[in-house]
Protein backbone atom coordinates (compact mmCIF):
# COMPACT_ATOMS: atom_id res chain seq x y z
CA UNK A 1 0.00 0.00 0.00
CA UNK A 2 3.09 2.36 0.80
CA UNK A 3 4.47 1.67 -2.66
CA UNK A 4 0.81 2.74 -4.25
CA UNK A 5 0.91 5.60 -2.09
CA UNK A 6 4.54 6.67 -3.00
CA UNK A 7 3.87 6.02 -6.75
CA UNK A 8 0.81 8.01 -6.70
CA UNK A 9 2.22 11.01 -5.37
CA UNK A 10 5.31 11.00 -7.77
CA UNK A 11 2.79 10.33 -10.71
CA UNK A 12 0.29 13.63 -9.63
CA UNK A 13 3.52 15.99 -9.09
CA UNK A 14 4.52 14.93 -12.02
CA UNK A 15 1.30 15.06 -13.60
CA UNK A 16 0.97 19.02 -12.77
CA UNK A 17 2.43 19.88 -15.37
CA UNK A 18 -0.14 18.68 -17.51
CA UNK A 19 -2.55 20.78 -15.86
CA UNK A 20 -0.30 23.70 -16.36
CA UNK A 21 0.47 22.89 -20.17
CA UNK A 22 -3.42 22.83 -20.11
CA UNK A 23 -4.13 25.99 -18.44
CA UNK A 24 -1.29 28.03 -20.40
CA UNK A 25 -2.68 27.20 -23.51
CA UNK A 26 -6.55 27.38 -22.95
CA UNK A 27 -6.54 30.81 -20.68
CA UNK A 28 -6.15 32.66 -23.82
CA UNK A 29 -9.69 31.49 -24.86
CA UNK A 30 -11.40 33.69 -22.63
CA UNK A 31 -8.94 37.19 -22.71
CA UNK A 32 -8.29 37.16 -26.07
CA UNK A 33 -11.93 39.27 -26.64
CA UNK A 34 -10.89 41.73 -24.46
CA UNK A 35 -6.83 41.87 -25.29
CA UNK A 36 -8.48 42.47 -28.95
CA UNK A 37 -10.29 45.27 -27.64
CA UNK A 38 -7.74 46.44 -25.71
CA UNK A 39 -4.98 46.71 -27.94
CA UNK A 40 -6.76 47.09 -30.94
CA UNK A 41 -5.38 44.34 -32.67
CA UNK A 42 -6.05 43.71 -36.02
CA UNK A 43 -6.80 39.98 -37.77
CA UNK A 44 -3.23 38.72 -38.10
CA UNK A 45 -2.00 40.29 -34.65
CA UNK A 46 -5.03 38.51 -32.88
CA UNK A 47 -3.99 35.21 -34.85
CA UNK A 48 -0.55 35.73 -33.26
CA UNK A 49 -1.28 36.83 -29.51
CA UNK A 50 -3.10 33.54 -29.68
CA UNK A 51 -0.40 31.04 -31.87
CA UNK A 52 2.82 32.73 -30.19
CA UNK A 53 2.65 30.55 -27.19
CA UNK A 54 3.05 27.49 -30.36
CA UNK A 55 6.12 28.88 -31.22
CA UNK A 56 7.68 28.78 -27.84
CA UNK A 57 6.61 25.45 -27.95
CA UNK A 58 8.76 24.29 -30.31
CA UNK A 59 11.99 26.03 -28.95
CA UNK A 60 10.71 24.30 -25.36
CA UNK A 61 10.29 21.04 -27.30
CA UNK A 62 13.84 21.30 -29.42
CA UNK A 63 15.79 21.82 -26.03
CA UNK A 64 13.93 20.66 -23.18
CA UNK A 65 15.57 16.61 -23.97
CA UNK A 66 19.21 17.86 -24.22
CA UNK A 67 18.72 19.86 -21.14
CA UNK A 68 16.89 16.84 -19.11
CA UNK A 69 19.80 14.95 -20.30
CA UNK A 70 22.51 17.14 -18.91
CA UNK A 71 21.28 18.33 -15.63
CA UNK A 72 17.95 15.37 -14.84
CA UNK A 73 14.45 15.54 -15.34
CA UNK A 74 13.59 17.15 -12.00
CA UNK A 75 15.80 20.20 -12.30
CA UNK A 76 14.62 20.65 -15.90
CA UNK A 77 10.98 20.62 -14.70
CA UNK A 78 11.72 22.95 -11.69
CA UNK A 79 12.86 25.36 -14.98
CA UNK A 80 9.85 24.93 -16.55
CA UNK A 81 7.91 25.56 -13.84
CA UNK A 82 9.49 29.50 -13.35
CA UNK A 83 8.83 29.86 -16.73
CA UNK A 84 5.59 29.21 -16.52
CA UNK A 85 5.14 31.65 -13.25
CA UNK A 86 7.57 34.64 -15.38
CA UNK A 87 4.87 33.70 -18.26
CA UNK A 88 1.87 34.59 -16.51
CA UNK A 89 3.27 37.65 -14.50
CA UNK A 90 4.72 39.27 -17.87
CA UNK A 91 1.30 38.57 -19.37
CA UNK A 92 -0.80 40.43 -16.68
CA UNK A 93 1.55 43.32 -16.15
CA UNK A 94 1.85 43.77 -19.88
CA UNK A 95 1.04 47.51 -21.02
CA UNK A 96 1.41 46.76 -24.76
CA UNK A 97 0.59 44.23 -27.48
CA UNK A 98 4.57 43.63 -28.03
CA UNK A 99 5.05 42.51 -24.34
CA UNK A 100 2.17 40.35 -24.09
CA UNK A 101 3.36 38.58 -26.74
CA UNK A 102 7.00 37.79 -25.45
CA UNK A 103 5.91 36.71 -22.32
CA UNK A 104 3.81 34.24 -23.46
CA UNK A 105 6.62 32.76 -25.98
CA UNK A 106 8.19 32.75 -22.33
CA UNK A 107 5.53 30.31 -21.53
CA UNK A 108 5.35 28.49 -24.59
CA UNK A 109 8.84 27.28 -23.86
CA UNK A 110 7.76 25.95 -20.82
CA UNK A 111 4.74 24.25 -22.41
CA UNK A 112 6.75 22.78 -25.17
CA UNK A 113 8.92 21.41 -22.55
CA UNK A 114 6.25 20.00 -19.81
CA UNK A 115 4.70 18.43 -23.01
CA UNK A 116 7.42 16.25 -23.11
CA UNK A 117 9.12 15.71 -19.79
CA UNK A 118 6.24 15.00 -17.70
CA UNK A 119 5.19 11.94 -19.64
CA UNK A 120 8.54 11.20 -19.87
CA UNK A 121 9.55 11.17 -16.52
CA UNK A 122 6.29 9.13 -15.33
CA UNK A 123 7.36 6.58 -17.70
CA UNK A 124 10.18 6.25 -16.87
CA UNK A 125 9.15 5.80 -12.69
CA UNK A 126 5.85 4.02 -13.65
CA UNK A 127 6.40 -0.01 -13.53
CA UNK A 128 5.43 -1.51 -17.06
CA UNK A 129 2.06 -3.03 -16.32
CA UNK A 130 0.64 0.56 -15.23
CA UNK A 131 2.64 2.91 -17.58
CA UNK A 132 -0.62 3.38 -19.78
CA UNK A 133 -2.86 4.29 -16.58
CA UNK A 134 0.05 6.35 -15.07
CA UNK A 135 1.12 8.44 -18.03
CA UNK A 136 -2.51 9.37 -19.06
CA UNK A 137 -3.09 11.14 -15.73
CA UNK A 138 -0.71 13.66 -17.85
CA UNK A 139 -3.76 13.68 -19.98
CA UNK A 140 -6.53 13.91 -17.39
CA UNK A 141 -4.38 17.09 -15.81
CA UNK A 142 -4.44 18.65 -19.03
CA UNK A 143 -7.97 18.59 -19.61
CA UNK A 144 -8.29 19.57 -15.98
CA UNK A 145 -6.39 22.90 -16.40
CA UNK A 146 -8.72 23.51 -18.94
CA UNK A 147 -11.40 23.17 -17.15
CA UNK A 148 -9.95 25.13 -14.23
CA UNK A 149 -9.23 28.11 -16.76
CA UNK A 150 -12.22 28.11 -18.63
CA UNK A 151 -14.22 28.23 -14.91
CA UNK A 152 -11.80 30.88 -13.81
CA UNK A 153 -12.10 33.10 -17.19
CA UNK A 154 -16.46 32.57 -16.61
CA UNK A 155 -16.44 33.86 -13.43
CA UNK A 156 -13.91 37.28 -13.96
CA UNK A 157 -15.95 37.92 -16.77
CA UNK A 158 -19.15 37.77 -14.50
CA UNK A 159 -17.10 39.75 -12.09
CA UNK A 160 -17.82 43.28 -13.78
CA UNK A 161 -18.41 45.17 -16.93
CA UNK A 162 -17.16 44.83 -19.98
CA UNK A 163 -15.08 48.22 -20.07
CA UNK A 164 -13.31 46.22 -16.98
CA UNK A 165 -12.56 43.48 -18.06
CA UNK A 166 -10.86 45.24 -21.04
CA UNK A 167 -8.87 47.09 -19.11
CA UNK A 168 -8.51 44.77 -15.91
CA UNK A 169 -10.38 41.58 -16.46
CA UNK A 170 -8.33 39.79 -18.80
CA UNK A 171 -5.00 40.55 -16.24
CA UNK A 172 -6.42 38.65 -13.94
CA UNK A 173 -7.29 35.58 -16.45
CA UNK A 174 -3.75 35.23 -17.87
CA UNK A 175 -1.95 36.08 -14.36
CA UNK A 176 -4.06 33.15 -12.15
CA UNK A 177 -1.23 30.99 -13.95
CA UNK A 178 1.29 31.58 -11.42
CA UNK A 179 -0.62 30.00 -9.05
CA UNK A 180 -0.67 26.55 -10.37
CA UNK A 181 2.92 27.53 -11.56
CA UNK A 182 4.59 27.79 -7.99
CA UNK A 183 2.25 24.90 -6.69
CA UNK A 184 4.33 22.72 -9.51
CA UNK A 185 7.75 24.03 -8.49
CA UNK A 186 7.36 23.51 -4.45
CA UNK A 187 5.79 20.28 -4.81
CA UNK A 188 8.76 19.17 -7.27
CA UNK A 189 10.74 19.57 -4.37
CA UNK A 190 8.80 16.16 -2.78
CA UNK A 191 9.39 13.96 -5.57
CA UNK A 192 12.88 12.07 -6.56
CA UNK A 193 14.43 11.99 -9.71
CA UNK A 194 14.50 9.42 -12.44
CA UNK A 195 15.79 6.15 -11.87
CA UNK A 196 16.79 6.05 -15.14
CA UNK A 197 19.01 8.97 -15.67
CA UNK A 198 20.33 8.37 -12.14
CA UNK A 199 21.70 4.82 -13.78
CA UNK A 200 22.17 6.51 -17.05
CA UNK A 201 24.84 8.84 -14.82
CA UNK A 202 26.18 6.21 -12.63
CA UNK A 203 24.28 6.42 -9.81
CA UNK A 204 23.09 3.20 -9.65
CA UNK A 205 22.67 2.96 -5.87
CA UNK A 206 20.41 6.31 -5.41
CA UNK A 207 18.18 4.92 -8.75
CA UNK A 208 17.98 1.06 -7.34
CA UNK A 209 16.80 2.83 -3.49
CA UNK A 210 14.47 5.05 -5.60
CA UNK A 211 12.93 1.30 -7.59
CA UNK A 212 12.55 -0.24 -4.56
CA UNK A 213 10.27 2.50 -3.04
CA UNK A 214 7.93 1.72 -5.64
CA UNK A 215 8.78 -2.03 -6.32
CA UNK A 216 9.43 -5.09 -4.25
CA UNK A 217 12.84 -5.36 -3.92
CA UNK A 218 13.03 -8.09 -5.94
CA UNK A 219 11.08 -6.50 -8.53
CA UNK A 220 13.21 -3.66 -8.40
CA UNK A 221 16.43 -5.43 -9.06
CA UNK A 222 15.02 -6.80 -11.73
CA UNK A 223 13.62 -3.26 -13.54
CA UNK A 224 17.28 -2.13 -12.84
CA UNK A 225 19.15 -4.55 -14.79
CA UNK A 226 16.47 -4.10 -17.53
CA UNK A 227 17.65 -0.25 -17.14
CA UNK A 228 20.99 -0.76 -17.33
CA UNK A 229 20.64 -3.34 -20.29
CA UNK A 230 19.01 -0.90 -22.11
CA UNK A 231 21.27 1.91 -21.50
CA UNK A 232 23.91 -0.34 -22.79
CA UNK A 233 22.49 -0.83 -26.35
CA UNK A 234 21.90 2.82 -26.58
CA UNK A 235 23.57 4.07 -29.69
CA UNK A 236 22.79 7.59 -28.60
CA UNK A 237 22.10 8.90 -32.10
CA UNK A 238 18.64 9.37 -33.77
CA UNK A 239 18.96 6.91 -36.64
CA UNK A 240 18.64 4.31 -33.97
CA UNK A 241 14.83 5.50 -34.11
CA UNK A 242 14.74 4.74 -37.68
CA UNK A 243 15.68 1.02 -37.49
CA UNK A 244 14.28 -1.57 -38.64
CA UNK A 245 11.93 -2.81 -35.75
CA UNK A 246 11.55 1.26 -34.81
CA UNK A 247 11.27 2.66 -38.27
CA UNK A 248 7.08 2.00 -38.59
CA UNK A 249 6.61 3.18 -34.64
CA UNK A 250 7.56 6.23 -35.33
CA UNK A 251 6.49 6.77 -38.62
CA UNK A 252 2.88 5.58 -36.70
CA UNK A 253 3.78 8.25 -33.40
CA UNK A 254 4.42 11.22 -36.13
CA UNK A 255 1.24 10.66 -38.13
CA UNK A 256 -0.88 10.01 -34.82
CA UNK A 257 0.77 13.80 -33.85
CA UNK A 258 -0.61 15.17 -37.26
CA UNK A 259 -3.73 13.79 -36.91
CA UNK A 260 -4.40 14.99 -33.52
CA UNK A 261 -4.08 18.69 -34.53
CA UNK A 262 -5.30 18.14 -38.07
CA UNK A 263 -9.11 17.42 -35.90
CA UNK A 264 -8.84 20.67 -35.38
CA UNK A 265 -9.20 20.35 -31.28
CA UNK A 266 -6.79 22.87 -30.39
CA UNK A 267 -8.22 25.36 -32.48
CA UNK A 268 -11.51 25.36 -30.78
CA UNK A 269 -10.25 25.34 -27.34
CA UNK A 270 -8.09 28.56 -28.36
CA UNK A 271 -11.37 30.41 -30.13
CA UNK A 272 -13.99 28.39 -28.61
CA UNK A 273 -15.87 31.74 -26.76
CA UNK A 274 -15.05 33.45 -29.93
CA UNK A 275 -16.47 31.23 -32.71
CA UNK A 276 -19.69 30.96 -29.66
CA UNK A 277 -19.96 34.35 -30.01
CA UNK A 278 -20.33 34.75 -33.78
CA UNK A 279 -23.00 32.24 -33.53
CA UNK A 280 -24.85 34.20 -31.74
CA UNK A 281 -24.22 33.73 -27.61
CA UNK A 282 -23.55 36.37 -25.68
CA UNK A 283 -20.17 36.97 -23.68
CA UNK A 284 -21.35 35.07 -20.61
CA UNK A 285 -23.09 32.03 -22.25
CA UNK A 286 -19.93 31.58 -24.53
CA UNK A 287 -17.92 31.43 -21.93
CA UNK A 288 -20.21 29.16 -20.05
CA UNK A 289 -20.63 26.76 -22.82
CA UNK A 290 -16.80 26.19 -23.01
CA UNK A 291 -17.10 25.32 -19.12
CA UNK A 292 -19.95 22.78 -20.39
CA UNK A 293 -17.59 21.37 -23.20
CA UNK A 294 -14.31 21.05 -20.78
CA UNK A 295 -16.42 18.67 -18.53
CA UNK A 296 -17.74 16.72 -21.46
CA UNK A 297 -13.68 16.25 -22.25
CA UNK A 298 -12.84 15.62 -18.70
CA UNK A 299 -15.71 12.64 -18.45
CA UNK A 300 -14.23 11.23 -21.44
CA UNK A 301 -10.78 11.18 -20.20
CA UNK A 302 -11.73 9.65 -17.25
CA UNK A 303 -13.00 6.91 -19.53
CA UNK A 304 -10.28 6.25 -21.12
CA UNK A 305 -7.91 6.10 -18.52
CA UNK A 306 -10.12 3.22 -16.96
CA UNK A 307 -9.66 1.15 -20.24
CA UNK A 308 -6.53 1.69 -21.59
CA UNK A 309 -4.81 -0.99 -20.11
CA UNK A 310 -7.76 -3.51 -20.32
CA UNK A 311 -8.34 -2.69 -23.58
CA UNK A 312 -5.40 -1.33 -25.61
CA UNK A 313 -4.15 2.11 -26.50
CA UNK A 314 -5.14 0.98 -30.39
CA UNK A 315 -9.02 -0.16 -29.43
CA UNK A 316 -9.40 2.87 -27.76
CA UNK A 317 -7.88 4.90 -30.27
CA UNK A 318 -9.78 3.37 -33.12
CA UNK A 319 -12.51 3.50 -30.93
CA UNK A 320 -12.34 7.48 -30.60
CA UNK A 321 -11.81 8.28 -33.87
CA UNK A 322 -14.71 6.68 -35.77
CA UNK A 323 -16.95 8.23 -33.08
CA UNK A 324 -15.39 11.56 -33.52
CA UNK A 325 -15.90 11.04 -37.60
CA UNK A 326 -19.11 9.80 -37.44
CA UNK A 327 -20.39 12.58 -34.99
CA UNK A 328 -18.96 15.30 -36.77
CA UNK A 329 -20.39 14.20 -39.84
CA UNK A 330 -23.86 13.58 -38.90
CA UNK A 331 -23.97 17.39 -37.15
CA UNK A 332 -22.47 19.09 -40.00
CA UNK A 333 -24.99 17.10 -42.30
CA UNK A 334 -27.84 18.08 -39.59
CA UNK A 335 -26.83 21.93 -39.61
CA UNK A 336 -26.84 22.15 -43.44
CA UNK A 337 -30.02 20.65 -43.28
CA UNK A 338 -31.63 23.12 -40.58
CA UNK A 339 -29.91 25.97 -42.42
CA UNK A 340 -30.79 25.16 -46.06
CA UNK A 341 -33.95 23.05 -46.38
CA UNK A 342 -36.13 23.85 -43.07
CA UNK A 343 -37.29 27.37 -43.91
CA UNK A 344 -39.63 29.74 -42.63
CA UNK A 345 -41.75 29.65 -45.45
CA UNK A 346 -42.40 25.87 -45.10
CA UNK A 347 -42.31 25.44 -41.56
CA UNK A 348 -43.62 29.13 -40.22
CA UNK A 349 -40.46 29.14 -38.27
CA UNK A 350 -36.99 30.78 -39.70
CA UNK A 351 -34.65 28.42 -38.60
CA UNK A 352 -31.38 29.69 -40.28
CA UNK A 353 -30.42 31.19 -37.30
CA UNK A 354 -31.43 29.06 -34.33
CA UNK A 355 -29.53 26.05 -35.85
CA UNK A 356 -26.57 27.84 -36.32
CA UNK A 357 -26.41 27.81 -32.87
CA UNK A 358 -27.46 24.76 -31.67
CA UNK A 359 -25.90 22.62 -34.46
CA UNK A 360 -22.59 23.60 -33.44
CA UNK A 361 -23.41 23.69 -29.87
CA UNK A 362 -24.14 19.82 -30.19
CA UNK A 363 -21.36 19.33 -32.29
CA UNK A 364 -18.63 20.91 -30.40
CA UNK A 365 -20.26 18.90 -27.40
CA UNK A 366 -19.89 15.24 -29.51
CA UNK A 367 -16.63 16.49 -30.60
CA UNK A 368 -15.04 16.60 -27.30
CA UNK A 369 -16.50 13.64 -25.96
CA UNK A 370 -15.43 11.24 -28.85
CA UNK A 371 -12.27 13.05 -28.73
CA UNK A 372 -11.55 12.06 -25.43
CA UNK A 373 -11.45 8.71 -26.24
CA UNK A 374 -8.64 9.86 -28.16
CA UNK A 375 -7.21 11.73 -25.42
CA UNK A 376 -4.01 9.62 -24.54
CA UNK A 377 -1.34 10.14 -27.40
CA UNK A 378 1.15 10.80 -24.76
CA UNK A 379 0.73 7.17 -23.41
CA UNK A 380 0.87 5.72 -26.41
CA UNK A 381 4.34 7.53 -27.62
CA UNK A 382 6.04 6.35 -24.31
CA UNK A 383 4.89 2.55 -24.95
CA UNK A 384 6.24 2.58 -28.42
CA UNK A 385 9.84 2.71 -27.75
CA UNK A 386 12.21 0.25 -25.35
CA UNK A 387 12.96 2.05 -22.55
CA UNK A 388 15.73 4.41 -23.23
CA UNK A 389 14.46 6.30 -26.37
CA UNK A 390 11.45 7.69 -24.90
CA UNK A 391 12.59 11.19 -24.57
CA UNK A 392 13.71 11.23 -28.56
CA UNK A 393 10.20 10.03 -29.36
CA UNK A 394 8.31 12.70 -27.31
CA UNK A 395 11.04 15.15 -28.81
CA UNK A 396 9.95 14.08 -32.15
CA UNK A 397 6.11 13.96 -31.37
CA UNK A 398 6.33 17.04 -29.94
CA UNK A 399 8.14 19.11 -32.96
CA UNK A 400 5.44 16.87 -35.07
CA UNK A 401 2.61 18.49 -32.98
CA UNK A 402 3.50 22.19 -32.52
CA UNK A 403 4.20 22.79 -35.89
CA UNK A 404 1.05 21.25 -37.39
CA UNK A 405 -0.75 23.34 -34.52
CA UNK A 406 1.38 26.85 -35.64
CA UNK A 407 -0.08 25.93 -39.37
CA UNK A 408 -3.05 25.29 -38.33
């Protein structure tokens, strides 16, 4: 019971920054109405106070391996964490549109970088036969930022007026950040670092005592000898990735990262109150409705961390994506259908408006909920690979991801 306990704690501290990578990238959702407003931003600059964070991303993603590498996962993670906490403070203190965006860049770096070294380093602590369940609480704590942010945005808004919360309002959305941000970096304090790149330095002793604490000592042993075994076959070079034996897993990893953005799911998390409101809701019921469709994810995500070691990362995968095509098919088919052959004239109601509404209300609803069947792509990337070449697949997965998000 110890062990569970101990494993569980390590696996939630780790898991935090999920929920930050979450709440950095959805709390622009709500502000970005007001920041328009604010700064008078035109089309493009609105595009980029939104996508900037992406390209921070990248950078996080492109360095965040070779740092964990040098100085351990923990230390990098206790990095990431400041620069999620200089990220938000930059944000709300910004007086112009030039600042805002820098800072969060500043925090894009640290999202590209929890994106791949929290999975990572639960992977590489989580025993084998609960990796899958482990490494998707990185998932749940994702969609649970989102949810804390969208909840937090909703109530600011309903805080005042409008004219505040374009000059005030929106401060106190992007700032809340450092909250979650120093909760991450004092609790990383309580957790140890990986067993693996403990052995990987020589420090074989500190990463067996750390195995045993969440294995039986036998067991233990064992999972450091498979550690060490592996570290020895390391070539250390990327081609190793495109073996044969490797080669299709990561041509598979990079086209499941493609097709996670190309969905279109982190598009309407960043404009979801905005594409809301040009169907027709008002400020408050937009940003209520994205509330509504963070809990619809979160449900999901709960039920596919139940199953994804009963029934396979590929069932459930499969699984989610058919839903998620059939779904979004049959509401697209049902709003042209409302809009373009119900009409007033037949019906003695004028539907072309009501539907526009409603259709994609349902639809954004069905979309989240099949998607978070989907909702483990972190899991599956650290099963893909022999232990050891984890971090290189995230790295990859991660460049793969970001840049299809910046495009689209």
């Amino acid at each position: 019971m110890g062990n569970k306990k101990y494993l569980l704690k390590i696996t939630i501290i780790g898991a935090l920054g999920g929920l930050l990578f979450g709440y950095d990238t959805a709390v622009i959702s709500g502000a970005i109405g007001f920041l328009e407003t604010k700064f008078s931003l035109g089309v493009n600059q609105k595009g980029f106070a939104v996508s900037s964070a992406i390209f921070g991303c990248v950078l996080g993603v492109a360095i965040a391996g070779y740092i964990a590498d040098k100085i351990g996962r923990k230390k990098t993670l206790l990095i990431t964490a400041f620069l999620f906490a200089v990220s938000a403070i930059g944000s709300a203190i910004a007086d112009s549109y030039v600042f805002f965006v820098v800072a969060r860049i500043i925090g894009g770096v640290g999202v590209g970088a929890a994106s791949m070294l929290s999975p990572l380093y639960i992977s590489e602590i989580a025993p084998a036969e609960k990796r899958g369940t482990l490494v998707s609480l990185y998932q749940l704590a994702i969609v649970l930022g989102i949810n804390i942010v969208f909840f937090f945005n909703y109530k600011v808004a309903q805080f005042s007026t409008e004219a505040w919360n374009i000059e005030t309002g929106w401060r106190y959305m992007v700032g809340s950040e450092v909250i979650p941000a120093l909760l991450f970096f004092i609790a990383l304090f309580f957790v140890p670092e990986s067993p693996r790149w403990l052995s990987k330095e020589g420090r074989h002793d500190e990463a067996l005592s750390i195995l045993s604490r969440i294995n039986s000592e036998e067991k233990a042993k064992e999972v450091h000898q498979e550690i060490k075994a592996a570290l020895g076959q390391e070539k250390g070079t990327l081609k190793e990735l495109f073996e044969p034996g490797l080669r299709m897993a990561m041509i598979i990893g990079v086209f499941l990262a493609l097709f996670s953005q190309i969905t279109g799911i982190n598009a309407i998390m960043y404009y979801a109150p905005e594409i809301l409101k040009s169907a027709g809701f008002g400020v408050d019921s937009a940003l209520m409705q994205t509330v509504i469709i963070g809990i619809v994810n979160t449900i999901f995500t709960f039920v596919a961390i139940k199953y994804i070691d009963k029934l396979g990362r590929r069932t459930l995968l499969l699984w989610g994506f058919n839903i998620w095509a059939l779904v979004a098919y049959s509401n697209f088919r049902l709003c042209w259908l409302f809009c373009n052959v119900f009409r007033a004239d037949s019906l003695g109601v004028d539907f072309r408006n009501f539907p526009n509404k409603n259709a994609w209300y349902c639809y954004v609803f069905s979309y989240y909920g099949a998607l978070g069947w989907c909702s483990f792509n972190f899991a599956i990337h650290t099963s893909f690979i022999r232990n050891g070449r984890n971090h290189d697949v995230l790295d990859i997965y991660g460049k793969c991801y970001n840049t299809c998000n910046i495009y689209l």
